[in-house]
Protein backbone atom coordinates (compact mmCIF):
# COMPACT_ATOMS: atom_id res chain seq x y z
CA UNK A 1 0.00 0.00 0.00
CA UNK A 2 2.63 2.42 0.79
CA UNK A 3 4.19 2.02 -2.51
CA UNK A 4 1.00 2.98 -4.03
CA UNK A 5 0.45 6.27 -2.13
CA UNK A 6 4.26 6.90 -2.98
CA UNK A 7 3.84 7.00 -6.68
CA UNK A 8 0.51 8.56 -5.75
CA UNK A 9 2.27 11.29 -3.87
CA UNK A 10 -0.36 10.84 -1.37
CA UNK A 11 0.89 11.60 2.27
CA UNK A 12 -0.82 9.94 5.80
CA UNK A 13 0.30 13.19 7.56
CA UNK A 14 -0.84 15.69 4.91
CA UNK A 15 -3.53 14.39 2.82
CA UNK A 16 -6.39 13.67 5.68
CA UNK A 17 -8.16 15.47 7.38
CA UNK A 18 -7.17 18.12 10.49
CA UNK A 19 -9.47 19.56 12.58
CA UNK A 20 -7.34 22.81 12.61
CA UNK A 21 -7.13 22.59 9.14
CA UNK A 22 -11.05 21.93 8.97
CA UNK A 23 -11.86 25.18 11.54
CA UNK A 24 -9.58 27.48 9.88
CA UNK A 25 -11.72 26.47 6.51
CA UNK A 26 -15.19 27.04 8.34
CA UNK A 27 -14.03 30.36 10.07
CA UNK A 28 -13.01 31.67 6.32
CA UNK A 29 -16.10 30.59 4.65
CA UNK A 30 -18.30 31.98 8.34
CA UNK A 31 -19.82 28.19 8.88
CA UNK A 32 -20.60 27.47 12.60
CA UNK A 33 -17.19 25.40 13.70
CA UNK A 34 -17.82 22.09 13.72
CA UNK A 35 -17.37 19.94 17.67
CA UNK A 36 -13.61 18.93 18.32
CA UNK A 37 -12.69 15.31 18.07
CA UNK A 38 -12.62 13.52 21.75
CA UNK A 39 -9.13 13.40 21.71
CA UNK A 40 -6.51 15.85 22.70
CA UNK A 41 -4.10 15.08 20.05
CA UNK A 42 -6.68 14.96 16.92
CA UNK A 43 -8.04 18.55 18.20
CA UNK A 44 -5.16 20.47 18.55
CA UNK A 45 -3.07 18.84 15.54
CA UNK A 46 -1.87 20.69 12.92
CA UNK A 47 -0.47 19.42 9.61
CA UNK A 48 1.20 22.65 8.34
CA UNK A 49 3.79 22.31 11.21
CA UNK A 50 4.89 18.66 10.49
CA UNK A 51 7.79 17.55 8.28
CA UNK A 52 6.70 14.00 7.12
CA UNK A 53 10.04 13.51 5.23
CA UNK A 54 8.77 13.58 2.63
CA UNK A 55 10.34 15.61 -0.25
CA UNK A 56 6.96 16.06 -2.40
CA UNK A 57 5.15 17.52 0.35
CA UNK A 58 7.72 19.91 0.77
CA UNK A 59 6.94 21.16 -2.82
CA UNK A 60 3.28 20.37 -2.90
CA UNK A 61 2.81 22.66 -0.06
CA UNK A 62 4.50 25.91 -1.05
């Protein structure tokens, strides 16, 4: 599988969804935010401040 998501250039850390990424998104378009996951870690994690290693992200994201 990861092969496929390599030549895919699809990333586990990037490519899914982040419930900061998902509140900055409502906030913008002035949707009611959506509840927080249960856990901590899923709340409060952000994508744009991760280096998954990598090197297409790197690009993708710019």
């Amino acid at each position: 599988m990861s092969l496929l998501h390599r030549i895919a250039r699809r990333c586990s850390t990037h490519d899914r969804a982040s419930h900061v990424v998902t509140s900055r998104l409502e906030q913008q378009l002035g949707m009611d935010p959506s509840p927080p996951p249960a856990s901590f870690v899923e709340a409060h994690r952000d994508p744009g401040i991760i280096d998954c290693g990598n090197t297409w992200c790197a690009h993708r994201r710019r």
